[in-house]
N, C-alpha and C. Protein backbone atom coordinates (compact mmCIF):
# COMPACT_ATOMS: atom_id res chain seq x y z
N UNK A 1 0.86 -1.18 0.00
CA UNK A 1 0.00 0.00 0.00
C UNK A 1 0.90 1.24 0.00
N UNK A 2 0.63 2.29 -0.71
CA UNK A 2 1.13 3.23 -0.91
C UNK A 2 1.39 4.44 0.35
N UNK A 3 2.44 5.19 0.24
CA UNK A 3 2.24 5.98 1.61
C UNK A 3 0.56 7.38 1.64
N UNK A 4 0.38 6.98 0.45
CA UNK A 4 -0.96 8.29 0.28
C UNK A 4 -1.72 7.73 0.36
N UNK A 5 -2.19 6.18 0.27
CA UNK A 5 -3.52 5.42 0.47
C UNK A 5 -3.20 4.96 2.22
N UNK A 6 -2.09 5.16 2.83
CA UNK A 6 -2.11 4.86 4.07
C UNK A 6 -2.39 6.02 4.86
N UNK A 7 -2.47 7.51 4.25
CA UNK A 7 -2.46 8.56 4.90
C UNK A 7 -4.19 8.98 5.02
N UNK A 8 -4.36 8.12 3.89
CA UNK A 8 -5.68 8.59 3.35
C UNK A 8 -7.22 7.60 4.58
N UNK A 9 -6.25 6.26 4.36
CA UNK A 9 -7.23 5.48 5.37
C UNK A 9 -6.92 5.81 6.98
N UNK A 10 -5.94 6.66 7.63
CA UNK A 10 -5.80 7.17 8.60
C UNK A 10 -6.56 8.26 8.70
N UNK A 11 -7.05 8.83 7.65
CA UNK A 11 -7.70 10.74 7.92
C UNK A 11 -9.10 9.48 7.63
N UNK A 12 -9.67 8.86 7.05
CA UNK A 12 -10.73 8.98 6.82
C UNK A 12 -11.42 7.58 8.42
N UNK A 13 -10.37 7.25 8.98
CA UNK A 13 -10.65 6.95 10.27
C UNK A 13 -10.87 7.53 11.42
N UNK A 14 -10.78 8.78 11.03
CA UNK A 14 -10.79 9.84 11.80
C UNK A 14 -12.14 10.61 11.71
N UNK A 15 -12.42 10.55 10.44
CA UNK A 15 -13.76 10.82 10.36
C UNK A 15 -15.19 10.61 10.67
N UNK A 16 -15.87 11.82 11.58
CA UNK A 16 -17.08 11.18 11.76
C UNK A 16 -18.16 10.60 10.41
N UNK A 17 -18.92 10.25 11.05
CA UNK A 17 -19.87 9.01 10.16
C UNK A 17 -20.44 9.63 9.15
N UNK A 18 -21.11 11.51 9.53
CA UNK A 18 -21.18 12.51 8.43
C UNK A 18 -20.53 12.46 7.83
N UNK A 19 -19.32 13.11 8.26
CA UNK A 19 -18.61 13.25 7.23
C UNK A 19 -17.48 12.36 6.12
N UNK A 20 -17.78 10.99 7.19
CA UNK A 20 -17.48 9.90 6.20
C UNK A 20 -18.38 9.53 4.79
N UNK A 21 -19.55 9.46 5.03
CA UNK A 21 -20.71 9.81 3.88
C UNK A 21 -20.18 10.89 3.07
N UNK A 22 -19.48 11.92 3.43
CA UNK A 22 -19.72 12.81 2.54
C UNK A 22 -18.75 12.45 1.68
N UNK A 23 -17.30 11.81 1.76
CA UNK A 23 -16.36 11.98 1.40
C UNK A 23 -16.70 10.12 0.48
N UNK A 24 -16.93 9.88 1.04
CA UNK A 24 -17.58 8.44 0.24
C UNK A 24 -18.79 9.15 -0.90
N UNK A 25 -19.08 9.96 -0.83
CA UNK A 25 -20.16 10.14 -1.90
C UNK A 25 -19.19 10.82 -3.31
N UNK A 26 -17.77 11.41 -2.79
CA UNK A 26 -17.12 12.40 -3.34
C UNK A 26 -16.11 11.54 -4.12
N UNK A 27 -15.74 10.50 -3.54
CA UNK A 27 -14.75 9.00 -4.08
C UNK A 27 -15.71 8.81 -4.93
N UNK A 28 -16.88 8.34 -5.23
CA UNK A 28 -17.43 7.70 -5.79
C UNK A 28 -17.80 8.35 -7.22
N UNK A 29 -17.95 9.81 -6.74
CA UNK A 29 -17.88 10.50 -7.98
C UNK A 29 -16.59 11.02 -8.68
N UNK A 30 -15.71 10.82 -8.12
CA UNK A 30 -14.23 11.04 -8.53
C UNK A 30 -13.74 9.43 -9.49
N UNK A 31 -14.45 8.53 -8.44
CA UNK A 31 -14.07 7.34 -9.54
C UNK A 31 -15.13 7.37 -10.75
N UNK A 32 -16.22 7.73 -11.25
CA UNK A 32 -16.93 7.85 -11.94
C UNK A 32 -16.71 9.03 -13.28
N UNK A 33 -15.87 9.55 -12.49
CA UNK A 33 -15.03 10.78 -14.03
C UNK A 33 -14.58 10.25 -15.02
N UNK A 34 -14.81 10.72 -16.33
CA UNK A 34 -14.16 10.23 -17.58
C UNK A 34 -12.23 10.27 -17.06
N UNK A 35 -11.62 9.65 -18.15
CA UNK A 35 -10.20 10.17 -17.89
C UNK A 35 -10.09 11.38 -19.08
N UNK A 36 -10.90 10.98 -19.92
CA UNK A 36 -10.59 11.88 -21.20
C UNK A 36 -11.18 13.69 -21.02
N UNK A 37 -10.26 14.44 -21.24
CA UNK A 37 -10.41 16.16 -21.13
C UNK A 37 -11.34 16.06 -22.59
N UNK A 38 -11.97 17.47 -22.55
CA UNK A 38 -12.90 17.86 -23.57
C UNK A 38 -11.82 18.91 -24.20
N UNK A 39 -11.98 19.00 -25.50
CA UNK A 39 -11.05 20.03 -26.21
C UNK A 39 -10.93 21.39 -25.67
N UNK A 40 -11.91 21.54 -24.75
CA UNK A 40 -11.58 22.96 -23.54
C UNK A 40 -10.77 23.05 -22.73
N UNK A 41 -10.93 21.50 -22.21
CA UNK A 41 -10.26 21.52 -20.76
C UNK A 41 -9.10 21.32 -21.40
N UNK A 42 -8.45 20.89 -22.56
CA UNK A 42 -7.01 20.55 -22.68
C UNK A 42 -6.47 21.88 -23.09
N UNK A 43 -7.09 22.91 -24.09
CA UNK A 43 -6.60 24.18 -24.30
C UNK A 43 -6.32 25.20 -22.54
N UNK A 44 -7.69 24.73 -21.70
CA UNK A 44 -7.17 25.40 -20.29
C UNK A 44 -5.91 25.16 -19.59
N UNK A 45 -5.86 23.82 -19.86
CA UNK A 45 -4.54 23.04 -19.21
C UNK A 45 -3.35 23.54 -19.97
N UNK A 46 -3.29 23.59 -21.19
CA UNK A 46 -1.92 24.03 -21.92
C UNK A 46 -1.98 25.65 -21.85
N UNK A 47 -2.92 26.05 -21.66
CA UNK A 47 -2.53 27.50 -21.28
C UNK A 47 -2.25 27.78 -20.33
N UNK A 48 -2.43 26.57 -19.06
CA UNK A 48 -2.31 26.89 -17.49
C UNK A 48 -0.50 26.45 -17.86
N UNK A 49 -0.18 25.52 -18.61
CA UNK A 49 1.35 24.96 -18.47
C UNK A 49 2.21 26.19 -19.30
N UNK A 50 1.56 26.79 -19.93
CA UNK A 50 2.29 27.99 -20.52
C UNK A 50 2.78 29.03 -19.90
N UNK A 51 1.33 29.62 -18.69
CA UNK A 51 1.96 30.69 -18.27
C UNK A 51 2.48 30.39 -16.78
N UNK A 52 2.67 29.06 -16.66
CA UNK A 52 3.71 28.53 -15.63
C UNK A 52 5.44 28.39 -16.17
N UNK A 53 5.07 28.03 -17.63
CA UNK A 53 6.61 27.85 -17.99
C UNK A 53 6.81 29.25 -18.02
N UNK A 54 5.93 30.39 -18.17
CA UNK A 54 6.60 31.82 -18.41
C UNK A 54 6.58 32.10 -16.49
N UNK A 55 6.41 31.81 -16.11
CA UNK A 55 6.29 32.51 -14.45
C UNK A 55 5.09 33.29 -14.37
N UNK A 56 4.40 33.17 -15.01
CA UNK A 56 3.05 34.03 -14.73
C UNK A 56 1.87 32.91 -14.01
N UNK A 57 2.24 33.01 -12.49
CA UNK A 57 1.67 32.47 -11.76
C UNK A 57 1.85 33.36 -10.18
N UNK A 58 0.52 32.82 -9.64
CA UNK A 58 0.90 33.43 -7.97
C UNK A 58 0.51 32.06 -7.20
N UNK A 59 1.30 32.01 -5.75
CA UNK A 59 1.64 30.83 -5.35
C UNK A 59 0.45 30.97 -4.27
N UNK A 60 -0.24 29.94 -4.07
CA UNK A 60 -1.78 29.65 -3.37
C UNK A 60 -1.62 30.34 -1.76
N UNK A 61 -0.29 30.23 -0.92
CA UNK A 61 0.43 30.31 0.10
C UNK A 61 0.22 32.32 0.24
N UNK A 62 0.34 32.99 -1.19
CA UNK A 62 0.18 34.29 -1.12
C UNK A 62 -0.92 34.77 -1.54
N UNK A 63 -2.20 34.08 -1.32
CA UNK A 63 -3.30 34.53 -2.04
C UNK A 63 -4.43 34.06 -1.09
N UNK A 64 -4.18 32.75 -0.66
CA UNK A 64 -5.30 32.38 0.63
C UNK A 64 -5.27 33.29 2.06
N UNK A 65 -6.55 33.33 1.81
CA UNK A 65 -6.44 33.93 3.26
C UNK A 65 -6.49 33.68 4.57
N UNK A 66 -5.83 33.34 5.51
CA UNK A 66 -5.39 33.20 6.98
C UNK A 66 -6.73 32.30 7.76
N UNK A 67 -8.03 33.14 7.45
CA UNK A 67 -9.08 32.71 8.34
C UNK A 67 -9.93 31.76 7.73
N UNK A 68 -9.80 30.82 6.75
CA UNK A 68 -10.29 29.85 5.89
C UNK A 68 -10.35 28.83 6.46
């Protein structure tokens, strides 16, 4: 078992029974996703890898805010 499927069955043991449901409803629709992008999502993605290869990005760490 992987160290992220061991981290993963430790947090979700942790979880109450709500919010185990919730996160089981959220797996289930995550395994239910196509793998295949729509000709949008792949132009979003290569434009997201573009203006990363140029540095035109801001880092999540300077943009979230504190009380979240």
């Amino acid at each position: 078992m992987t160290t992220t499927k061991q981290d993963l069955k430790r947090v979700v043991g942790e979880l109450s029974e709500d919010e185990s449901r919730i996160l089981l409803k959220f797996a289930e629709w995550l395994r239910a996703q196509k793998d295949d992008l729509t000709k949008n999502e792949l132009a979003i993605l290569q434009r997201g890898k573009e203006q990363i290869r140029k540095g035109e990005f801001v880092w999540w760490r300077d943009v979230k805010r504190p009380d979240v």
